[in-house]
Protein backbone atom coordinates (compact mmCIF):
# COMPACT_ATOMS: atom_id res chain seq x y z
CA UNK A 1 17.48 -6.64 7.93
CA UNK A 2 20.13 -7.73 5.34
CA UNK A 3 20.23 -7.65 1.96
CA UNK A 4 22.70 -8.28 -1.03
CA UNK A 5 21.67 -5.21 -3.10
CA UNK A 6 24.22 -3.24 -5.01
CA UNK A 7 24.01 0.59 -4.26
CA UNK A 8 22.49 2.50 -7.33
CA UNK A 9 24.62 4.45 -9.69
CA UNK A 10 22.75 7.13 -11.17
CA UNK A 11 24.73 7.00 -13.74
CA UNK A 12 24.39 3.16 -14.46
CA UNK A 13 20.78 4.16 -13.88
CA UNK A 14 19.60 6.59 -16.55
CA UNK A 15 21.79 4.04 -19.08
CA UNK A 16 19.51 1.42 -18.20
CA UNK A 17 16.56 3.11 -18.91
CA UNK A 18 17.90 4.87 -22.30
CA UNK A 19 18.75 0.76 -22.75
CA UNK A 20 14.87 0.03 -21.88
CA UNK A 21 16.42 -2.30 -19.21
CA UNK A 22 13.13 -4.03 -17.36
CA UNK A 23 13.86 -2.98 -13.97
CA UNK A 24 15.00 0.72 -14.37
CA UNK A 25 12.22 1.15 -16.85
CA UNK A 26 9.11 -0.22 -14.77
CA UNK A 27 10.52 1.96 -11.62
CA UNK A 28 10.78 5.35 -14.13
CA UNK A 29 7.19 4.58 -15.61
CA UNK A 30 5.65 4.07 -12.05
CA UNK A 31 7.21 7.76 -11.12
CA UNK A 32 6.08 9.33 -14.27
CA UNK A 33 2.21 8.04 -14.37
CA UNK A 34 1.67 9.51 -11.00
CA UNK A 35 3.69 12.79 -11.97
CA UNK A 36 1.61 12.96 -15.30
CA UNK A 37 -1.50 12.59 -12.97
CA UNK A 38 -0.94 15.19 -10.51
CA UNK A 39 -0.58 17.40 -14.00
CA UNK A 40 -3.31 16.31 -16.39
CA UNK A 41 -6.04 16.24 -13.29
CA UNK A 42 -5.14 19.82 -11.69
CA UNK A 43 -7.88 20.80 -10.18
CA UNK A 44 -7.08 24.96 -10.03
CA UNK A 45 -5.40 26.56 -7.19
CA UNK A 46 -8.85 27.52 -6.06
CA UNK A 47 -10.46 24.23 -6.09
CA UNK A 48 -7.46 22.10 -4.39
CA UNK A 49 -9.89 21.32 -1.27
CA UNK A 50 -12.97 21.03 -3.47
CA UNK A 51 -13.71 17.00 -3.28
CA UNK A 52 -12.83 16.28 0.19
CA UNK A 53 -15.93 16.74 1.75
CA UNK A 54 -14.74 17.53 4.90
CA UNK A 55 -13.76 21.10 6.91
CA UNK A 56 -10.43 20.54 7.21
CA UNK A 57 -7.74 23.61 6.96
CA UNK A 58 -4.58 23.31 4.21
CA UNK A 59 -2.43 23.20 7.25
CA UNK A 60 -3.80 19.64 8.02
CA UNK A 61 -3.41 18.44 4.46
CA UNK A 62 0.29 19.44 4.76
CA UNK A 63 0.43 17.10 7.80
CA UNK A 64 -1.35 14.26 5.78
CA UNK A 65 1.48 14.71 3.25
CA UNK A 66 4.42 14.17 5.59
CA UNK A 67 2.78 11.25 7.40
CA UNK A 68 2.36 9.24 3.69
CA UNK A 69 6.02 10.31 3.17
CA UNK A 70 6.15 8.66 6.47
CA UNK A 71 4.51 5.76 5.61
CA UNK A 72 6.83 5.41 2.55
CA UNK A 73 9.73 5.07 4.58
CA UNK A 74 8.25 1.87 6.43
CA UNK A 75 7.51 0.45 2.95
CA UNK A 76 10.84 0.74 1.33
CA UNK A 77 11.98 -0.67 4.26
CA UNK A 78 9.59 -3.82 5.08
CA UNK A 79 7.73 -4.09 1.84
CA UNK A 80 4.58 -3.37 3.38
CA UNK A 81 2.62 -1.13 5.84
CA UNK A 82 2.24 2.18 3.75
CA UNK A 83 -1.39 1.97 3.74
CA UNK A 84 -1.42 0.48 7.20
CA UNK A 85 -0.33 3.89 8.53
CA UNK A 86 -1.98 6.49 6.12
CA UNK A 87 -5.42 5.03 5.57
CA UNK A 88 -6.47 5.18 9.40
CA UNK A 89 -5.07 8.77 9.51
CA UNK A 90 -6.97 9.85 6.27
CA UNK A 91 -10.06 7.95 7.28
CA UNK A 92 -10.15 9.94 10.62
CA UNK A 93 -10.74 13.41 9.25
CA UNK A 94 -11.94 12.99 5.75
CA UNK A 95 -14.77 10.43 4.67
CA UNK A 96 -13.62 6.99 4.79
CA UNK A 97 -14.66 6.01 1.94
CA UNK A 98 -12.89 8.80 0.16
CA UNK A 99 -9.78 8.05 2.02
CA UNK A 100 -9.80 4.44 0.42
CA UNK A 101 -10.42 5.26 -2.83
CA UNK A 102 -7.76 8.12 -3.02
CA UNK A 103 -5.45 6.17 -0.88
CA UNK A 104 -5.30 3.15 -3.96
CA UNK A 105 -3.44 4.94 -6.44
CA UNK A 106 0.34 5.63 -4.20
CA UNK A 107 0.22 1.91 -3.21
CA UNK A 108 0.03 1.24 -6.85
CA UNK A 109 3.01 3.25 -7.85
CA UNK A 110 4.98 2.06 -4.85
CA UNK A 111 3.99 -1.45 -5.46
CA UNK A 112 5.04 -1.41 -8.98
CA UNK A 113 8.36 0.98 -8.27
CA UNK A 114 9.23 -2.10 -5.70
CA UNK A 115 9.02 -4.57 -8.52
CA UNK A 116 11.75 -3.32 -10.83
CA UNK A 117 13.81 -2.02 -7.56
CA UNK A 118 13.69 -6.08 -6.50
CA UNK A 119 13.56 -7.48 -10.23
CA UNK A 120 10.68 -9.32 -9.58
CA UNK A 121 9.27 -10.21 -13.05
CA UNK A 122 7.06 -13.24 -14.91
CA UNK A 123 9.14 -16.07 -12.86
CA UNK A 124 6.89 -15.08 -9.80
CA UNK A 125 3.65 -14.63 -12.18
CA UNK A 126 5.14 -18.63 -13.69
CA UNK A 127 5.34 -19.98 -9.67
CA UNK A 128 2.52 -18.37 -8.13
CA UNK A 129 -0.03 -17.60 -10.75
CA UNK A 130 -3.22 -18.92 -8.44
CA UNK A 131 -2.33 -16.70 -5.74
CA UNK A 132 -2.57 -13.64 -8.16
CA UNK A 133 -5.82 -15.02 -9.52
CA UNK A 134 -7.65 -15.68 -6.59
CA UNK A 135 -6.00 -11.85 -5.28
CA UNK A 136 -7.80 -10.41 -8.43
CA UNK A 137 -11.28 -12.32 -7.54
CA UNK A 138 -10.93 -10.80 -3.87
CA UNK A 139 -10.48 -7.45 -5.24
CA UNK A 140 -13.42 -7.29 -7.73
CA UNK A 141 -16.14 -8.83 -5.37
CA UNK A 142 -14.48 -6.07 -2.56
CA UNK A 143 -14.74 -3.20 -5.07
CA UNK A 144 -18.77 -4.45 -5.77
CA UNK A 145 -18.88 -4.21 -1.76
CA UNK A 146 -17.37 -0.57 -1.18
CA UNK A 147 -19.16 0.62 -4.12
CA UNK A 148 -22.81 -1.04 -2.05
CA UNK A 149 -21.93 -0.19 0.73
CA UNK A 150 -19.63 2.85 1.68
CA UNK A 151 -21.31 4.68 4.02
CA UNK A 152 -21.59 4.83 7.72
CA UNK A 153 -18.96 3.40 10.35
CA UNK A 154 -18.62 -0.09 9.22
CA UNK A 155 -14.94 0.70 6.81
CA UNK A 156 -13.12 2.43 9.39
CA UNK A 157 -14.41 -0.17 12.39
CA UNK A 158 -13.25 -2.90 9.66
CA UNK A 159 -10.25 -1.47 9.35
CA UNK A 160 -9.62 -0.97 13.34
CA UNK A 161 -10.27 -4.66 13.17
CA UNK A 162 -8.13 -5.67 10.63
CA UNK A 163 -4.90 -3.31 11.80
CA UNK A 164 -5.43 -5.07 15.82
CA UNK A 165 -5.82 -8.30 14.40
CA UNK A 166 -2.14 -7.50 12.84
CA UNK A 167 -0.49 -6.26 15.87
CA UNK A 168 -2.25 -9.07 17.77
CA UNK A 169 -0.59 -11.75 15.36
CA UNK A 170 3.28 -10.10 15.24
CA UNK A 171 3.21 -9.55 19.34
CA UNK A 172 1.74 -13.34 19.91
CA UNK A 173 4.03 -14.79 17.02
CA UNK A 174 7.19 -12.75 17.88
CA UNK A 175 7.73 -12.37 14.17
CA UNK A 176 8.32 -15.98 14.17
CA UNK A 177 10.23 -16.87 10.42
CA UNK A 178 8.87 -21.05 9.50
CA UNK A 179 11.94 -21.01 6.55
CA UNK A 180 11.29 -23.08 3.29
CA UNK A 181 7.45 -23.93 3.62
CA UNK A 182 4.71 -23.09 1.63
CA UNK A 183 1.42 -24.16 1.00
CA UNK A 184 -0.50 -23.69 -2.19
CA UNK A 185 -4.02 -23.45 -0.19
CA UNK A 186 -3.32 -21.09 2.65
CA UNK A 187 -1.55 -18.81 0.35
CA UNK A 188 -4.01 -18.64 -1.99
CA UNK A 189 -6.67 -18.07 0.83
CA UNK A 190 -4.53 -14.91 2.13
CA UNK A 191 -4.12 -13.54 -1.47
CA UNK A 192 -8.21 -13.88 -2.08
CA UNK A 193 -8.52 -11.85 1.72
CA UNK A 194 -6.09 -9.69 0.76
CA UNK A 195 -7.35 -8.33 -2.06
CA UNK A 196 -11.13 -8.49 -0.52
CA UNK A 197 -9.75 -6.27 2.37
CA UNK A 198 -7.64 -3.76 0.40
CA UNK A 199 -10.43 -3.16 -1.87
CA UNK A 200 -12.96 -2.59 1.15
CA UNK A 201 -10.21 -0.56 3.33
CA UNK A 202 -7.20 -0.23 1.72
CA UNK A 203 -6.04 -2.42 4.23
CA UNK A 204 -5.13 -6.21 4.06
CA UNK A 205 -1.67 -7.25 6.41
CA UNK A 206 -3.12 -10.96 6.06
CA UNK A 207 -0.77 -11.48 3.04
CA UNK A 208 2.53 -9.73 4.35
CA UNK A 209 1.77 -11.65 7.82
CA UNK A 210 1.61 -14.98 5.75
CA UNK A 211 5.10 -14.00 3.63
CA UNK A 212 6.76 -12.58 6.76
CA UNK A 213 6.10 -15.87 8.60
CA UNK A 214 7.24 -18.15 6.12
CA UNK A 215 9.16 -16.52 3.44
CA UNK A 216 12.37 -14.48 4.53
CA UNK A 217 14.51 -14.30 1.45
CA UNK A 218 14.27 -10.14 1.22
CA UNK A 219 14.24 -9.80 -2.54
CA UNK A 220 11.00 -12.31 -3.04
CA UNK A 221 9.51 -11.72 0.02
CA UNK A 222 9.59 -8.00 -0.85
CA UNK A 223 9.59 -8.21 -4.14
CA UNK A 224 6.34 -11.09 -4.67
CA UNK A 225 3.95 -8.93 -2.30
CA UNK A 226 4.66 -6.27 -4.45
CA UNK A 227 3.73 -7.82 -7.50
CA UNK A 228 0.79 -9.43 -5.75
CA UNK A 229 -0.27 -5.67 -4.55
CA UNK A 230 0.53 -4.17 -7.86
CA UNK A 231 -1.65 -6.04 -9.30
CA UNK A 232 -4.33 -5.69 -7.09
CA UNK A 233 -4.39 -1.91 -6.99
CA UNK A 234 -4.32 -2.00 -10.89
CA UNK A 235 -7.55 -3.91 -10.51
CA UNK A 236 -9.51 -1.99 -7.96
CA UNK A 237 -8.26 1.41 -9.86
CA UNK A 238 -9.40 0.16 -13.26
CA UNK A 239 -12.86 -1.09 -11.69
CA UNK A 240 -13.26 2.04 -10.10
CA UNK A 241 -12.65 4.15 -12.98
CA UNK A 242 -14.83 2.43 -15.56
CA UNK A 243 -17.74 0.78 -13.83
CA UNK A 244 -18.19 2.67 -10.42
CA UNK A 245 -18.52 6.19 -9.57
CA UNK A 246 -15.93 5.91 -6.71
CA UNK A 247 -12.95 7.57 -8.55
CA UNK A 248 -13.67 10.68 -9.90
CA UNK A 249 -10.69 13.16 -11.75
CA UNK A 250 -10.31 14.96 -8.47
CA UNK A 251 -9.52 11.82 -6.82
CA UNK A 252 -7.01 11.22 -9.10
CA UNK A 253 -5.66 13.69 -9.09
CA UNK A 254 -5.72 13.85 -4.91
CA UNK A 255 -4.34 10.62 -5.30
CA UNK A 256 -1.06 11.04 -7.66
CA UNK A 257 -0.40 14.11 -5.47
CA UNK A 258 0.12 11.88 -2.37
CA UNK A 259 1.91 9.76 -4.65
CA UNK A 260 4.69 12.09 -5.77
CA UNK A 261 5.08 13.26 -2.24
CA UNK A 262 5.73 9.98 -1.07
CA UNK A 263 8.37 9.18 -3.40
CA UNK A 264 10.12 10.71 -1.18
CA UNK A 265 10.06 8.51 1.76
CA UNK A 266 10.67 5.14 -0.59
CA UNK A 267 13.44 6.18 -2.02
CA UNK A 268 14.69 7.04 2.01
CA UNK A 269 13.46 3.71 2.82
CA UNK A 270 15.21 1.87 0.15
CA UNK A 271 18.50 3.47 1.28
CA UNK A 272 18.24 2.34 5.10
CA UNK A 273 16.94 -1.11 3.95
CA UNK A 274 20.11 -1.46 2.26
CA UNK A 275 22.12 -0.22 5.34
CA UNK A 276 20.71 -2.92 6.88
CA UNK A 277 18.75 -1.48 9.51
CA UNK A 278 18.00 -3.38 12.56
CA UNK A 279 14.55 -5.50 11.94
CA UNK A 280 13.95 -5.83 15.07
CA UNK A 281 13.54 -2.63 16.26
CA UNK A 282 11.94 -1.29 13.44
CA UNK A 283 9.11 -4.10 13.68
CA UNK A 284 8.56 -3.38 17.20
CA UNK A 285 8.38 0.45 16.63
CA UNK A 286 5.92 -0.56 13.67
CA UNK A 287 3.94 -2.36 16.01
CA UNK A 288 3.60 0.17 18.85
CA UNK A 289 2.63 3.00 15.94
CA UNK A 290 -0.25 0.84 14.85
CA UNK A 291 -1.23 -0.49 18.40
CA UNK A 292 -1.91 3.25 19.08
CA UNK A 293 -3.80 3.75 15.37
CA UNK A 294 -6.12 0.97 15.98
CA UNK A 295 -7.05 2.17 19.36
CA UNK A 296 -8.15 5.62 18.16
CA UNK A 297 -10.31 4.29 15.39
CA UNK A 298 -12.36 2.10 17.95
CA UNK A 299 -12.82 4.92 19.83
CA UNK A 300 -14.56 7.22 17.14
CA UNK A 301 -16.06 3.79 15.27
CA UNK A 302 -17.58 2.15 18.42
CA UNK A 303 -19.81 4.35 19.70
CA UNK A 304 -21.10 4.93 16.19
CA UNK A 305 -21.72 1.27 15.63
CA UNK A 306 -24.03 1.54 18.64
């Protein structure tokens, strides 16, 4: 896994952002919203299990916590896959649809903290503007779904199906690389999926299978699904806030909670993706770790199917 990054200077760092330099500042406003949300929406000591909906003990949460710290890691590393790993986790103890809607607001902070860390900025909106367009529309008519339909064992099945279709693809393909090609249509058609699927699960590895096929260069491949993702979470969050019922203050507040936690395991990602880690291995051990995930959701979504 190579890559051409300079290590950051803290120093060099905190004079960027006094300097409003793009990158430094996006990556310190990501960090702060979240901060400021896990503040402003406090629930009370007393109340911190309140919205869950679901007999679960603290001790559990705690666990929930380390595995999106987890999960962090493996996107500062690959780009993708944080909500790959924490959504089916969530989704199997609290309600699923819960789990998605919380589960939208660290993607969004890690998705935007990835585009100043890569310096990803309006050349990517200039090149591939339909593939953020069409992203949106698959977002908005996914939102309109989960808020019709978000009950029963259909989200967690979908996203069983969706996470086995992945590992399915990487073991036939053999992470397969087809350098310097790209195609307007299929791309598009992957962005409008993808943000149809992470707005119904949280879940959508059609897009980061599409760039990890045939687009290799680690700073755009990287750097463009982030800006693809970031703007699909700010989508779904701003739909759900002002024209659904799905996110309520507790959520948010649930939400930016995770998302401070799992701070944590970017910024630990970032560093090994810069030591350039063996991909290799890491994909495989990816693979394996959601091989197992999917299995376990079929096996508490199948039986309720029927």
């Amino acid at each position: 896994m190579s890559s051409q990054e300079p290590r950051i200077n803290p120093t060099q760092f905190v004079s960027n952002v006094v300097s409003l330099q793009y990158r430094e500042v996006v990556m310190v406003v990501a960090t702060l919203t979240v901060v400021a949300g896990s503040v402003v929406f406090f629930p009370g000591f007393g109340n911190l299990s309140q919205g869950l909906q679901s007999d679960i003990s603290r001790g559990f949460l705690v666990v929930c916590l380390l595995v999106a710290i987890l999960a962090g890691i493996i996107k500062g590393m690959v780009g993708f896959g944080y909500a790959i790993v924490t959504t089916p986790i969530f989704a199997s103890v609290i309600d699923p649809t819960l789990a998605v809607v919380v589960l939208a607001i660290p993607p969004w902070m890690l998705n935007m903290f990835q585009i100043g860390e890569t310096d990803t900025g309006l050349a990517f909106v200039r090149e591939e503007w339909t593939l953020l367009l069409l992203a949106i529309v698959g977002s908005v008519l996914g939102v309109s779904f989960l808020a019709e339909f978000r009950t029963g064992p259909i989200v967690p099945f979908l996203i069983g199906v969706v996470i086995f279709g992945y590992v399915v693809f990487q073991v036939v393909q053999g992470f397969v690389t087809v350098e310097e090609t790209h195609n307007p249509v299929a791309l598009g058609t992957a962005g409008f999926l993808q943000g149809f699927l992470l707005a119904v699960a949280n879940l959508g590895p059609l897009l980061p299978a599409y760039f990890h096929t045939f687009e290799r260069d680690t700073e755009r491949y990287i750097g463009g699904l982030s800006m693809v993702l970031a703007t699909i979470f700010t989508v779904r969050i701003v739909q759900m806030v002002l024209f659904t019922d799905l996110m309520t203050a507790y959520r948010l507040w649930l939400g930016s909670v995770i998302a401070v936690v799992t701070i944590v395991g970017l910024l630990i990602g970032t560093y090994l993706r810069r030591l350039e880690i063996d991909e290799e291995k890491f994909n495989w051990f990816v693979v394996a770790l959601l091989f197992v995930i999917s299995l376990n959701i079929f096996r508490n979504a199948i039986p309720a199917l029927l």
